[in-house]
C-alpha atoms as a PDB file:
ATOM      1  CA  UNK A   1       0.000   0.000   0.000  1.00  0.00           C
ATOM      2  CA  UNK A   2       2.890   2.404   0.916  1.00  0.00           C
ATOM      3  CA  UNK A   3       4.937   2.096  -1.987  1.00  0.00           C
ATOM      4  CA  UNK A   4       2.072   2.157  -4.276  1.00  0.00           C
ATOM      5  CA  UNK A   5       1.601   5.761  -2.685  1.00  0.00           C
ATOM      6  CA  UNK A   6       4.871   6.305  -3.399  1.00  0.00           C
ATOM      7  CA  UNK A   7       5.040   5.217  -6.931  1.00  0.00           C
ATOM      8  CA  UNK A   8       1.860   7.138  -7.813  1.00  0.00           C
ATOM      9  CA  UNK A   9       3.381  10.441  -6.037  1.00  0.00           C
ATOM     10  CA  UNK A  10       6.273   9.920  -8.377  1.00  0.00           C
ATOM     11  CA  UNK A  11       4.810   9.032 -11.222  1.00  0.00           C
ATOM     12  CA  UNK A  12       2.837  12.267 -10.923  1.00  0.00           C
ATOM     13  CA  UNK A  13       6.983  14.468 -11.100  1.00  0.00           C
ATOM     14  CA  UNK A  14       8.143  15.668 -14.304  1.00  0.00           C
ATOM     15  CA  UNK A  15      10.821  14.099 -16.413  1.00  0.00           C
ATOM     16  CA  UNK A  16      13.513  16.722 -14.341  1.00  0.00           C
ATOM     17  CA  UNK A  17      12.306  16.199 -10.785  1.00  0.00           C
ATOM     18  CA  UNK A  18      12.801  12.304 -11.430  1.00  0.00           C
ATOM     19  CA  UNK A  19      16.576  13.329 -12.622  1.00  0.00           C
ATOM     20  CA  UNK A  20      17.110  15.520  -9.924  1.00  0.00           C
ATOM     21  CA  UNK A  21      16.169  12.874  -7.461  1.00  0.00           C
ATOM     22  CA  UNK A  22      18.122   9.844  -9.461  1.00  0.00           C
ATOM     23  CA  UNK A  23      20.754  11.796  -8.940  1.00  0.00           C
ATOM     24  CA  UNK A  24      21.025  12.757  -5.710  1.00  0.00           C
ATOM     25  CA  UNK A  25      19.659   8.537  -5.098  1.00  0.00           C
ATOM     26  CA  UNK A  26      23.298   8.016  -6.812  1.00  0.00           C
ATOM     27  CA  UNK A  27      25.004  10.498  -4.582  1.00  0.00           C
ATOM     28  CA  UNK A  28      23.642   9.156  -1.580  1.00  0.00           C
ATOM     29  CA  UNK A  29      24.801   5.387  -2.865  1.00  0.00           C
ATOM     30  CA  UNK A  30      27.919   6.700  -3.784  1.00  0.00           C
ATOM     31  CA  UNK A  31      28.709   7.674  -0.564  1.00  0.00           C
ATOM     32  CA  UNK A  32      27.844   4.606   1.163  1.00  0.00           C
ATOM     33  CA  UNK A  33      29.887   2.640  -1.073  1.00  0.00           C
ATOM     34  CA  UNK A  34      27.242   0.861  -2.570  1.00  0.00           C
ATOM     35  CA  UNK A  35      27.934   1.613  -5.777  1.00  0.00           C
ATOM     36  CA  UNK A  36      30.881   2.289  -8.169  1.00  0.00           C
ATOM     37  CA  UNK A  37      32.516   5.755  -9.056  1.00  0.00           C
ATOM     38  CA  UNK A  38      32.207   4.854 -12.601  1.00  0.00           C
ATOM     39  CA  UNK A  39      28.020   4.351 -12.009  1.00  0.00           C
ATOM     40  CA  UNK A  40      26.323   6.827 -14.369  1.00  0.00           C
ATOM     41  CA  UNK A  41      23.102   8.967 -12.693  1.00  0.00           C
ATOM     42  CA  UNK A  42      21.427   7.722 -15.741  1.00  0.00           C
ATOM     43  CA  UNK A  43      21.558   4.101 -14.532  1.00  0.00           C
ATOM     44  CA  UNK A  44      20.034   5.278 -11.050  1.00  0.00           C
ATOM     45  CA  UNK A  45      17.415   7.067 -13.149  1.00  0.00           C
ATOM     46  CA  UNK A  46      16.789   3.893 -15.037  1.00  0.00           C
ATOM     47  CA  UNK A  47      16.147   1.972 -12.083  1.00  0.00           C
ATOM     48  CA  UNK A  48      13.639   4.479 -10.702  1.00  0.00           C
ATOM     49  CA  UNK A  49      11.296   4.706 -13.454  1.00  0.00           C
ATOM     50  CA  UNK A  50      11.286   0.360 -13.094  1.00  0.00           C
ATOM     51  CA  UNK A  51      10.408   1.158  -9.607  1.00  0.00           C
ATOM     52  CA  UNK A  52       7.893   3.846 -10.681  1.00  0.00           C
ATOM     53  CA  UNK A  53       6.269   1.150 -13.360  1.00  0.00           C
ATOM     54  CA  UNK A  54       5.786  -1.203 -10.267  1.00  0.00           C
ATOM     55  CA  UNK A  55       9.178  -3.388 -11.583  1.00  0.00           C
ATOM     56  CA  UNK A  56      11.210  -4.980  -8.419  1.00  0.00           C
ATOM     57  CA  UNK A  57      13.894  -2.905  -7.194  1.00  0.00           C
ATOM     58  CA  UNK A  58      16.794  -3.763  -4.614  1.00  0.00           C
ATOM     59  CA  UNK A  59      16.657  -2.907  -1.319  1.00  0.00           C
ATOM     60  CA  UNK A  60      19.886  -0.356  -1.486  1.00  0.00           C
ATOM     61  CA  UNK A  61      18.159   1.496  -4.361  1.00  0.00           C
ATOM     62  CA  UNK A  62      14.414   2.073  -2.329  1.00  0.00           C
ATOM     63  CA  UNK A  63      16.563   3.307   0.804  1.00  0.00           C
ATOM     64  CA  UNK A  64      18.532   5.534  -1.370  1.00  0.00           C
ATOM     65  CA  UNK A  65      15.404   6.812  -2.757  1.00  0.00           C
ATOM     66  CA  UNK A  66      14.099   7.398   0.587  1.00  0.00           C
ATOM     67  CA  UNK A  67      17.268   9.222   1.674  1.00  0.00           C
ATOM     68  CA  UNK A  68      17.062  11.591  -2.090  1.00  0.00           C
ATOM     69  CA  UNK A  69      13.572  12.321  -1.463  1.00  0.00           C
ATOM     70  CA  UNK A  70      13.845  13.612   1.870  1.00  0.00           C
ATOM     71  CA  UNK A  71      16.792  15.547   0.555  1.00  0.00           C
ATOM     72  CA  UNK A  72      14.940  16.814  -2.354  1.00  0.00           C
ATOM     73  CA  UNK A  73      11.941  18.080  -0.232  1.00  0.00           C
ATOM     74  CA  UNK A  74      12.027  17.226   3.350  1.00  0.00           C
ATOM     75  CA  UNK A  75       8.905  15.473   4.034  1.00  0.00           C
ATOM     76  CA  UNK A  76       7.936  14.197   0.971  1.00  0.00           C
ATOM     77  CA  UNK A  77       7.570  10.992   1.878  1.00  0.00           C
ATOM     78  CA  UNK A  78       5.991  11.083   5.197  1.00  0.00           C
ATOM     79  CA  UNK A  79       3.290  13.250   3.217  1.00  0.00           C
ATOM     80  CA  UNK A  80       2.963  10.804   0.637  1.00  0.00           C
ATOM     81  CA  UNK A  81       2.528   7.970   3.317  1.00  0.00           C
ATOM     82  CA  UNK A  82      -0.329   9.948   5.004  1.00  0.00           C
ATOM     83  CA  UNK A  83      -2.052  10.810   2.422  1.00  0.00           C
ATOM     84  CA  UNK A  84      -1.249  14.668   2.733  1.00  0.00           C
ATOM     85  CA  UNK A  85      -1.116  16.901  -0.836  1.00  0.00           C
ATOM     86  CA  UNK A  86       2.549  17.004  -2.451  1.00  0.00           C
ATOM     87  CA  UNK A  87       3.656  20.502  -3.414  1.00  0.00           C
ATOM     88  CA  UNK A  88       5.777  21.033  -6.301  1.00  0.00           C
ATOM     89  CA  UNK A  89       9.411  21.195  -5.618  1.00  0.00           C
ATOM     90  CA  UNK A  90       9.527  24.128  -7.064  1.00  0.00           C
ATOM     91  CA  UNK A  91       8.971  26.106  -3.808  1.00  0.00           C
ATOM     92  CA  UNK A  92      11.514  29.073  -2.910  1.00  0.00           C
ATOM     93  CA  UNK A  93      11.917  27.053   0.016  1.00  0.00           C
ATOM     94  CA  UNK A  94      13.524  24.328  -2.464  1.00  0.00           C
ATOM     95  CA  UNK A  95      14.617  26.593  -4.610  1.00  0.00           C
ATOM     96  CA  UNK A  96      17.061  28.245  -2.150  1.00  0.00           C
ATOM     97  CA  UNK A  97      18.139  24.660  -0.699  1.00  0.00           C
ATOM     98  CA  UNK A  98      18.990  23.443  -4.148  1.00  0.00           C
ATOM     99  CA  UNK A  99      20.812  27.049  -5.051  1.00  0.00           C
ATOM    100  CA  UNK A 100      22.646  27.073  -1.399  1.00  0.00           C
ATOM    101  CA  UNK A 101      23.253  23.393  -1.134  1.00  0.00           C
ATOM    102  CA  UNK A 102      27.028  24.041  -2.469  1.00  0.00           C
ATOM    103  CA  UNK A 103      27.898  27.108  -0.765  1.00  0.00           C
ATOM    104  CA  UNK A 104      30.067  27.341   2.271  1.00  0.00           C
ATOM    105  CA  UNK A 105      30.794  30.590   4.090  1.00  0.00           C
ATOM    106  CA  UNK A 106      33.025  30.593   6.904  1.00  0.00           C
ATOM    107  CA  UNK A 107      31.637  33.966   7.923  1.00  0.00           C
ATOM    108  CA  UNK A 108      27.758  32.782   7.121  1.00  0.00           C
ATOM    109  CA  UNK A 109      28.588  29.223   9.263  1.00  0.00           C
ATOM    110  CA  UNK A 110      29.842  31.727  12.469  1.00  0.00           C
ATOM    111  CA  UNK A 111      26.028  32.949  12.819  1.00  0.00           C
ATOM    112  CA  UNK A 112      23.551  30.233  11.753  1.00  0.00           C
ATOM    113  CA  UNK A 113      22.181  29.789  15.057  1.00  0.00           C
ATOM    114  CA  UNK A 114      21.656  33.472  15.629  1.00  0.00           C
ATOM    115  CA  UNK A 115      17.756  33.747  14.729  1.00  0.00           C
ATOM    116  CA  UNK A 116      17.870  37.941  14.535  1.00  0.00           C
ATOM    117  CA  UNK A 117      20.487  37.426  11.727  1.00  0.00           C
ATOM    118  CA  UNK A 118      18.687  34.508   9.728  1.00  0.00           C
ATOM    119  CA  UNK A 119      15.817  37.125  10.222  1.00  0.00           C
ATOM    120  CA  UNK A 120      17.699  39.933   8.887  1.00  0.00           C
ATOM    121  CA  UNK A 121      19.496  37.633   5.927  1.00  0.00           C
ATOM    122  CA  UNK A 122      15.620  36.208   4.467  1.00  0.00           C
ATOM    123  CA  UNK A 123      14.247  40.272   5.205  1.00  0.00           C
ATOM    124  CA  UNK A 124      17.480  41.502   2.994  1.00  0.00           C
ATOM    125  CA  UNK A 125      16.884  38.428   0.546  1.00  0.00           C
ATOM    126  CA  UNK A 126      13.284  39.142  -0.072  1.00  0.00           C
ATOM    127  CA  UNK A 127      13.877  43.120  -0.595  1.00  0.00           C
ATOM    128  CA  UNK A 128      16.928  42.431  -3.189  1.00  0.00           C
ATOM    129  CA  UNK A 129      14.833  39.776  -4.873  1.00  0.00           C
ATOM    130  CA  UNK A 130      12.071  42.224  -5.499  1.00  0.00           C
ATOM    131  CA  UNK A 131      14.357  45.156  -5.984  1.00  0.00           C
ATOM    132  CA  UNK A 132      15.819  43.088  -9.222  1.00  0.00           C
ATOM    133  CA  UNK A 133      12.829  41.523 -10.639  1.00  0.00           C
ATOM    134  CA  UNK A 134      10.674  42.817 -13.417  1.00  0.00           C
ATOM    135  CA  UNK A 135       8.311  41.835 -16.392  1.00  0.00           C
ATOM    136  CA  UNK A 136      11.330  41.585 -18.883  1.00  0.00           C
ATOM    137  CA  UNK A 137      13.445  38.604 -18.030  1.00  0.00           C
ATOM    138  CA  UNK A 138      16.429  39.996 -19.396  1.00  0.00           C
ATOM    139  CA  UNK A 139      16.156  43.105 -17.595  1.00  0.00           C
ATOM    140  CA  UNK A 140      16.153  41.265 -14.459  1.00  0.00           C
ATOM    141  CA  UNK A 141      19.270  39.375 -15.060  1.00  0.00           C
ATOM    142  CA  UNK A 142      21.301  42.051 -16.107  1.00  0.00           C
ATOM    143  CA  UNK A 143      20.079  44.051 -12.981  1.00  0.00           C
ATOM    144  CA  UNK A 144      20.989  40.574 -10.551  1.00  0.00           C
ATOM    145  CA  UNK A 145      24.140  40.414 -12.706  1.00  0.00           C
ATOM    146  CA  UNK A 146      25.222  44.009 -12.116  1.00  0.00           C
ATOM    147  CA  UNK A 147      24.384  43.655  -8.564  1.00  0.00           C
ATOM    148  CA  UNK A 148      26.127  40.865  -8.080  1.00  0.00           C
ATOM    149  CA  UNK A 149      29.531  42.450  -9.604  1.00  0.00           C
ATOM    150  CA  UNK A 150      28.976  45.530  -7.030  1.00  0.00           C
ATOM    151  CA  UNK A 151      28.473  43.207  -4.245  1.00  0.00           C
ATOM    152  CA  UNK A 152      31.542  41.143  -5.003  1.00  0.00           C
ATOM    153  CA  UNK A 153      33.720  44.022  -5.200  1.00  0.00           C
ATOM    154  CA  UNK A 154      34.503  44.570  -1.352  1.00  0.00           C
END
């Protein structure tokens, strides 16, 4: 019953959402040494859409789903167990994870527990976002370019 939920839920992603987790699914069994270096995302993928079809699939590939999923938007499974409405990943919430998830600050990691500067950062987020950001798509990345080449000049 569960994993049917599952499979629906994912059968109900687009074509890049199932990527994005396959290849975080590979990361994850990567890491564990599960896999080889040499394994291509692509195989991962592969075995995903089998599981999505309702084909077997091993044990260290479900868990490694698991793992991607919760990675890709925490509590997407839990949700999908329960019966509770999926949200597109495409939340800012995700959005900033997946844009942030490479970034390390040494000055940013000093203050992550202070809640008046989180405040502050997703306040001055929010008011450049909406500074930059017009109708003409190209007018708003010239304008986040140019900001980002003042900002960057310190």
């Amino acid at each position: 019953m569960y994993l049917k939920k599952l499979r629906s839920a994912l059968g109900q992603l687009s074509e890049k959402e199932i990527n994005d987790i396959a290849k975080i699914a590979r990361d994850h069994l990567h890491k564990q040494g599960l896999i080889e270096d040499s394994t291509r995302a692509a195989h991962v993928t592969n075995f995903l859409k089998k599981f999505i079809e309702e084909n077997k699939t091993s044990g260290k590939y479900l868990e490694a789903y698991f793992e991607a999923l919760e990675e890709w938007e925490p509590g997407f499974v839990n949700k999908v167990f329960f019966g509770e409405k999926i949200r597109s990943s495409r939340t800012w919430r995700n959005v900033l994870i997946k844009i942030t998830n490479d970034i390390s600050s040494g000055e940013l990691e000093k203050h992550k527990e202070n809640d008046i500067i989180l405040r502050e950062l997703k306040v001055l987020f929010v008011t450049i976002v909406e500074s930059c950001i017009t109708d003409d798509e190209e007018e708003t990345i010239q304008t986040l370019r140019s900001l980002n080449k003042v900002l960057n000049k310190h």
